[in-house]
Protein backbone atom coordinates (compact mmCIF):
# COMPACT_ATOMS: atom_id res chain seq x y z
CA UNK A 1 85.28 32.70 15.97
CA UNK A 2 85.38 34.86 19.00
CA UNK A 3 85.78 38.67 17.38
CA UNK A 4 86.83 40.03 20.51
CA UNK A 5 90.28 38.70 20.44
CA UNK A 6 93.26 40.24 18.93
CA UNK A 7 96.21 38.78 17.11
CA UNK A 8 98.67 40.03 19.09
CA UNK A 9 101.44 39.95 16.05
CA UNK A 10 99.35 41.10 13.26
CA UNK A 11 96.22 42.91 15.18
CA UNK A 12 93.73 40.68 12.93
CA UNK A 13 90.58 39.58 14.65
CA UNK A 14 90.05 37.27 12.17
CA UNK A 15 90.52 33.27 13.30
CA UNK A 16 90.49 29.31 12.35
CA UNK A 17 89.30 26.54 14.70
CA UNK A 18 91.75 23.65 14.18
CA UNK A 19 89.55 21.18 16.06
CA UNK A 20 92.14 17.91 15.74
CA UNK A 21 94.67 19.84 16.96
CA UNK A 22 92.18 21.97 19.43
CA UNK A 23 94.35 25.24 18.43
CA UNK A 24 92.86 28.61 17.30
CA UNK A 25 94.68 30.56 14.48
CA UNK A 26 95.33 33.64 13.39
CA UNK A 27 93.84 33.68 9.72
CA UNK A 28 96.11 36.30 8.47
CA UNK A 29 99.56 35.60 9.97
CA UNK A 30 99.02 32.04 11.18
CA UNK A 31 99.98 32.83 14.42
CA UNK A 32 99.06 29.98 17.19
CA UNK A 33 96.62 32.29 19.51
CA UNK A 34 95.24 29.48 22.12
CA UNK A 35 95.90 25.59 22.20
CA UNK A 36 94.56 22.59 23.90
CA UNK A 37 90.95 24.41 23.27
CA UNK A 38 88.70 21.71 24.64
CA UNK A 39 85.70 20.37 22.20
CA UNK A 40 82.23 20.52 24.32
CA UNK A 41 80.22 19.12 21.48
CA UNK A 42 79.93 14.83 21.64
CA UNK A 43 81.48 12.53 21.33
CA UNK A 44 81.66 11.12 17.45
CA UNK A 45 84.50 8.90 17.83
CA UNK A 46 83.57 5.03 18.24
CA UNK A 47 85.91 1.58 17.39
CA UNK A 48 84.83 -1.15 15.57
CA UNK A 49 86.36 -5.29 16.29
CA UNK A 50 89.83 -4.37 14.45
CA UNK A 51 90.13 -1.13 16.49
CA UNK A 52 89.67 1.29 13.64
CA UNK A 53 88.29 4.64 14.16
CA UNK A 54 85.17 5.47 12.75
CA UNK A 55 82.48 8.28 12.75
CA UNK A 56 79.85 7.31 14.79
CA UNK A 57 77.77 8.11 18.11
CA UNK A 58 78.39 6.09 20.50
CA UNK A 59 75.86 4.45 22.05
CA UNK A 60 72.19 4.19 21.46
CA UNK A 61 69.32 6.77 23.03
CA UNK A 62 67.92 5.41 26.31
CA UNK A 63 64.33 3.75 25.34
CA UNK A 64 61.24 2.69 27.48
CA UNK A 65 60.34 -0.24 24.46
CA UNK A 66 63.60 -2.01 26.17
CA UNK A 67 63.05 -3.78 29.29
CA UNK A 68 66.61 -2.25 30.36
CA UNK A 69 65.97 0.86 28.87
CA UNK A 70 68.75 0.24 26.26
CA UNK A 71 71.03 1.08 29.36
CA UNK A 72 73.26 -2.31 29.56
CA UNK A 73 75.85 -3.12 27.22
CA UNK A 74 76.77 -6.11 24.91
CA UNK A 75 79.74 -8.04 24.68
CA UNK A 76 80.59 -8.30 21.05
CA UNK A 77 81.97 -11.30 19.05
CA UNK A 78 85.80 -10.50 18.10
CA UNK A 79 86.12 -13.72 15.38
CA UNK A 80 90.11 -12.90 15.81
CA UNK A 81 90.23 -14.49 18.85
CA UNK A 82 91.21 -18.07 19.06
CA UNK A 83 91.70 -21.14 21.59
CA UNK A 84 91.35 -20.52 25.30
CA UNK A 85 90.24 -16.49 25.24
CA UNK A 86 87.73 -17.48 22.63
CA UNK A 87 86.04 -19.65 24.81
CA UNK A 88 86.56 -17.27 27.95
CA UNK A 89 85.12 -14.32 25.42
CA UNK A 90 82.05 -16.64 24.81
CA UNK A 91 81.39 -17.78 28.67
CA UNK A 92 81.38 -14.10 29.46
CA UNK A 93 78.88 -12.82 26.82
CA UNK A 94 76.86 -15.90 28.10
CA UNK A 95 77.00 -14.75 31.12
CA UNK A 96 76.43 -11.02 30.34
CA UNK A 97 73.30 -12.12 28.69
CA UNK A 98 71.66 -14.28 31.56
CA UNK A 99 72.67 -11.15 34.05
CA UNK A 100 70.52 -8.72 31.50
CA UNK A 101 67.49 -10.47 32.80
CA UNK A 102 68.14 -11.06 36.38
CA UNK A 103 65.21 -12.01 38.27
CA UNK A 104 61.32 -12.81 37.71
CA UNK A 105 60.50 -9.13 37.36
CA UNK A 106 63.00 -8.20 34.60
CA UNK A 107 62.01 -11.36 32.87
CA UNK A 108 58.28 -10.54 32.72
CA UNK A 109 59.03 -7.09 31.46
CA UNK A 110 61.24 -8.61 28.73
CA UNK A 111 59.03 -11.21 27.49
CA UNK A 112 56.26 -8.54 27.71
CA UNK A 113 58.08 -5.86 25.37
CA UNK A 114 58.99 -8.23 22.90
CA UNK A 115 54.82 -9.02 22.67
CA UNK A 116 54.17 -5.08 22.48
CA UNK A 117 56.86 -5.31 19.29
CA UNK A 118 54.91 -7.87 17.83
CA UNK A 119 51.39 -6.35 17.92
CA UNK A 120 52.72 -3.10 17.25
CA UNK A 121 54.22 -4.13 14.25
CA UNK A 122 51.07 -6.49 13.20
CA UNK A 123 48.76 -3.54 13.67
CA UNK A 124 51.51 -0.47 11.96
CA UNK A 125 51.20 1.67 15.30
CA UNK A 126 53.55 4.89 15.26
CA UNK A 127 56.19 4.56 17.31
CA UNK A 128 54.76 7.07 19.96
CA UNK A 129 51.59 4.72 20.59
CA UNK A 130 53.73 2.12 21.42
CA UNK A 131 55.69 3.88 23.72
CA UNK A 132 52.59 4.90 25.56
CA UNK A 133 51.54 1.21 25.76
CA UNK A 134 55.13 0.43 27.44
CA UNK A 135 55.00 3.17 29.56
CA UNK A 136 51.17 2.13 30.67
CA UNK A 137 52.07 -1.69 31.28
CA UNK A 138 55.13 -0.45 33.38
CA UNK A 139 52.88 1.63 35.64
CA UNK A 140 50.85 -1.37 36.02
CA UNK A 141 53.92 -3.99 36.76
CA UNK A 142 54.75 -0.78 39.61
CA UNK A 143 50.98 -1.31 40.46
CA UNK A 144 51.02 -5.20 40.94
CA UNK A 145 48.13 -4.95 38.44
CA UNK A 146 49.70 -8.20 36.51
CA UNK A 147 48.96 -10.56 39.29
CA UNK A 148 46.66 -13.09 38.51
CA UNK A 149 46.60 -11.96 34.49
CA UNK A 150 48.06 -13.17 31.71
CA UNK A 151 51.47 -11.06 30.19
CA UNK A 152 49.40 -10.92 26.90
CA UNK A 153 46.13 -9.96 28.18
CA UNK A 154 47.37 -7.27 29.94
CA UNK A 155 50.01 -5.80 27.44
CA UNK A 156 47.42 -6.33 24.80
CA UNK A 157 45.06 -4.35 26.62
CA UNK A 158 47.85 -1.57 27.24
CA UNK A 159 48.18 -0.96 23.65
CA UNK A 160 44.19 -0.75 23.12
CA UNK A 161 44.53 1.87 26.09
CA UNK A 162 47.22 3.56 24.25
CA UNK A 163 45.64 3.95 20.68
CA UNK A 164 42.28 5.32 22.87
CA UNK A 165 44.66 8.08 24.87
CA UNK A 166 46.10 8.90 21.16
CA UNK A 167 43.38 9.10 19.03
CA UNK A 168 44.88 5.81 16.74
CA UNK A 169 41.65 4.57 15.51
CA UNK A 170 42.19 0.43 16.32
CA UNK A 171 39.31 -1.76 17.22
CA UNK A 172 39.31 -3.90 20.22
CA UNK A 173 38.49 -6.59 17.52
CA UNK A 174 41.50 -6.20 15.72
CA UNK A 175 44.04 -6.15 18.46
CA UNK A 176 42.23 -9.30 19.52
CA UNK A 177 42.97 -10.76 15.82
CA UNK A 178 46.89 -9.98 16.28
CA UNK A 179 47.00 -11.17 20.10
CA UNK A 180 46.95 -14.66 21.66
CA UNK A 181 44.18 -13.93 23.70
CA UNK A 182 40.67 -13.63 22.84
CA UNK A 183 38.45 -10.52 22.93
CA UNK A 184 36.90 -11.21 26.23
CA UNK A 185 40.14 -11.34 27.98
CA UNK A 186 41.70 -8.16 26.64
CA UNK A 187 38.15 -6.46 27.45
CA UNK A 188 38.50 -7.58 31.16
CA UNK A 189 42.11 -6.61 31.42
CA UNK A 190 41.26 -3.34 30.00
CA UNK A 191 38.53 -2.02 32.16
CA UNK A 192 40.76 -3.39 35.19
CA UNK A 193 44.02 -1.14 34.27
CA UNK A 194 41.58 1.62 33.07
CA UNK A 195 39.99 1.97 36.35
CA UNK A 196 43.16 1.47 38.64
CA UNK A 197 45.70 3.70 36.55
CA UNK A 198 43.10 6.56 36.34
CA UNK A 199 42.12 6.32 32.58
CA UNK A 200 38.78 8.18 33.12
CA UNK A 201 36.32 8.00 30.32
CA UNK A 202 36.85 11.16 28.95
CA UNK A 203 40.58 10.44 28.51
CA UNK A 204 39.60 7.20 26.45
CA UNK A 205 36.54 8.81 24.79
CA UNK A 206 37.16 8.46 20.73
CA UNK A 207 35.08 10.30 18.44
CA UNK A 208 33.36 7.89 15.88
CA UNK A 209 34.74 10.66 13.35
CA UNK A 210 38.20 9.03 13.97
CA UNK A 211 37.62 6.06 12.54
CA UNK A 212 35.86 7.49 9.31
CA UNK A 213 39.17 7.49 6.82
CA UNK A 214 40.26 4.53 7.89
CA UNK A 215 36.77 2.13 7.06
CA UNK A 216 36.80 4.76 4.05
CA UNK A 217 39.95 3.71 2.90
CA UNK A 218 39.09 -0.20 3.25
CA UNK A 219 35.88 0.73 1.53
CA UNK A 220 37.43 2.47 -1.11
CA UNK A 221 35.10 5.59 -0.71
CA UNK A 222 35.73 8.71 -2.15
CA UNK A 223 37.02 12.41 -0.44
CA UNK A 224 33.11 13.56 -0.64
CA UNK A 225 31.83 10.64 0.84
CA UNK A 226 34.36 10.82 4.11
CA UNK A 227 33.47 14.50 4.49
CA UNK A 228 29.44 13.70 4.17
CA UNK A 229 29.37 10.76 7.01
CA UNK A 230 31.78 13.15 9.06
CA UNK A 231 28.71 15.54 8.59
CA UNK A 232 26.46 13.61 10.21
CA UNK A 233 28.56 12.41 12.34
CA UNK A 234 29.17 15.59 14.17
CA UNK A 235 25.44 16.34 13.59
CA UNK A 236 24.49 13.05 15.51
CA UNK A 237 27.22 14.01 17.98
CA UNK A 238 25.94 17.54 18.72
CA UNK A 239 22.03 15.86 19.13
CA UNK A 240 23.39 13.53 21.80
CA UNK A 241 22.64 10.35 19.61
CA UNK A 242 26.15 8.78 20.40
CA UNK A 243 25.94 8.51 23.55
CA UNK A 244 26.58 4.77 24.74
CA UNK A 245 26.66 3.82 21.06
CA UNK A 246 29.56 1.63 19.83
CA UNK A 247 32.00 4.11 17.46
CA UNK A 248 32.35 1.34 14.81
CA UNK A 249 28.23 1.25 14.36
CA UNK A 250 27.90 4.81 14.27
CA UNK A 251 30.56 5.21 11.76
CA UNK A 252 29.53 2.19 9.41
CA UNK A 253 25.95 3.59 9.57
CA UNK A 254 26.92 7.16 8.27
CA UNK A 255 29.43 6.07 5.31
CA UNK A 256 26.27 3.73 4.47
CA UNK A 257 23.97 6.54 4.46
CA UNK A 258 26.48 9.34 2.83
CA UNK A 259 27.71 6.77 -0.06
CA UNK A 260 23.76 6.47 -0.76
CA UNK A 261 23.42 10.14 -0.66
CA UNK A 262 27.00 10.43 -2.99
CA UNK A 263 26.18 7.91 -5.24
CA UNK A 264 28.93 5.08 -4.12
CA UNK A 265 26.49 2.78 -2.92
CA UNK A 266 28.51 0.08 -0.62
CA UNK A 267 26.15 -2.84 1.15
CA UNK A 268 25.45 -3.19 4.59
CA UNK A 269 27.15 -6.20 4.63
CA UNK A 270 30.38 -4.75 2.56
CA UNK A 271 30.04 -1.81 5.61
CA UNK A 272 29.13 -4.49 8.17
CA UNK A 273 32.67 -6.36 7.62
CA UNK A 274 34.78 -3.66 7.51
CA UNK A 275 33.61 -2.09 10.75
CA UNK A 276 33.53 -5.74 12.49
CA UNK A 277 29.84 -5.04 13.47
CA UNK A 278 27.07 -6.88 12.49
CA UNK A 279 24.53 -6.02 9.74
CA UNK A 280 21.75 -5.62 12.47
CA UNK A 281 23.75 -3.23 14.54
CA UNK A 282 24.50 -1.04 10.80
CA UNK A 283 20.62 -1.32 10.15
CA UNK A 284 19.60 -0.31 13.50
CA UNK A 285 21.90 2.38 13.72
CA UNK A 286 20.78 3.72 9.83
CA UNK A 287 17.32 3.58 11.47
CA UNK A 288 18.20 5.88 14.06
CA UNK A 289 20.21 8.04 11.76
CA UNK A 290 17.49 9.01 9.07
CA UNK A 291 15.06 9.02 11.63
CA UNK A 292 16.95 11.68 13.90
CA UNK A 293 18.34 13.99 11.52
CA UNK A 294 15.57 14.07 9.19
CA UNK A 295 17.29 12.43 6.42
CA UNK A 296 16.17 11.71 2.88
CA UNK A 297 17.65 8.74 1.82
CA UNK A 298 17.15 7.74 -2.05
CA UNK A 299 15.39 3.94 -2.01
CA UNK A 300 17.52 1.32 -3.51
């Protein structure tokens, strides 16, 4: 407590904080020196159906995943209730419910959200990447950038956006797997909210090293391996030779090459799958590879 006060019957400057009774005491002498103190901390109390006390924060943290940014309330179901005010208590909830999504607008942002939970949770993305992607779809809703598009095309592409911005390495093929819209369709809606929400190239630019743990880990390649193809990688990078290249190729390519130069030989077509490119576009881009950085490659 405060040492600069003084018991006034003992001279002790030694006190207790009573904080149910908001009083501060004199350790020594138990003397009452102030009372009604008031508590600036928060609030902990909160009351549950039967109106007992418990120890609990009340009320959730505002969030931008909920179309109302977890700002409304709920109505809650009292089962003590009976007759004529349990019916009343369940018109009103109904009610309360149906006013939580208002008009067209709220709807669409509702329906979206729930969508971004569902591919989020498909595809494991932190929490943080799906904020981004809410935040991103809400500056395009501000926009009017939906018009025209489909709520999944656009919300799909949103997320892609997001893992780019974050460095999450996710393929445009595999949020295509998770969504209800092909590949095509996310690809349009993404270069559309890209270009009018300012998401310049070097913003979305993802280094193919990014994506080297995770086809690693599907490939079950070892630590030597990972740090080899991230080698040449950044060698290839530094040359200019990924420049307009497709990440996934690059990256399929060098674990190819640095599990032949390791001695975990994988196949082009075991490499091919994992990346979700095709077994010309890992040959061509081994080709370029050896070719470029001088590379001796043991024959198989």
């Amino acid at each position: 407590m405060d040492k600069r006060r003084v018991c006034p019957v003992c001279g002790s400057t030694e006190f207790i904080y009573d904080p149910s009774r908001g009083e501060i005491i004199c350790k020594v002498c138990g003397y009452v020196i102030e009372e009604n103190v008031v508590d600036m901390g928060p609030e902990w109390r909160a009351f549950d159906a039967g109106q007992r006390e418990k120890r609990a924060r009340v009320g959730a943290p505002e969030s931008i995943l909920l179309h109302d940014k977890g700002l409304s309330t709920d109505i809650g179901i009292d089962r003590s209730l009976t007759g004529l005010m349990r019916e009343k208590m369940y018109r009103l909830r109904k009610w309360q419910s149906r006013l939580r999504v208002s008009d067209a607008a709220e709807r669409n942002l509702a329906f979206a959200l729930s969508e971004l939970d569902r591919l989020a949770s498909n595809l494991r993305l932190p929490r943080h990447v799906e904020e981004e992607a809410a935040r991103l779809y809400r500056e395009a809703v501000k926009k009017g950038l939906i018009r025209g598009r489909s709520i999944e095309s656009v919300i799909a592409a949103c997320v892609y956006a997001a893992c780019r911005l974050l460095k999450i390495p996710r393929t445009l093929d595999e949020i295509a797997d998770v969504s209800r819209v092909d590949k095509k369709e996310i690809g349009r809606s993404f270069r559309f909210i890209a270009r009018h929400l300012n998401l310049t190239p070097k913003k979305l630019f993802v280094k193919p090293t990014d994506y080297v743990n995770k086809f690693a880990d599907e490939l079950g390649l070892s630590e030597k391996v990972r740090r080899k193809a991230t080698e040449l990688l950044e060698e290839a990078y530094n040359r200019g030779l990924t420049s307009g290249k497709s990440p996934a190729g690059l990256v399929a390519a060098a674990l190819y090459i640095a599990g032949l130069l390791e001695g975990e030989k994988r196949t082009q077509r075991e490499v091919a799958e994992v990346a979700r490119v095709t077994e010309v576009t890992v040959r061509n881009r081994y080709k370029e590879l050896v070719d470029k950085l001088d590379l001796k490659v043991p024959i198989t």
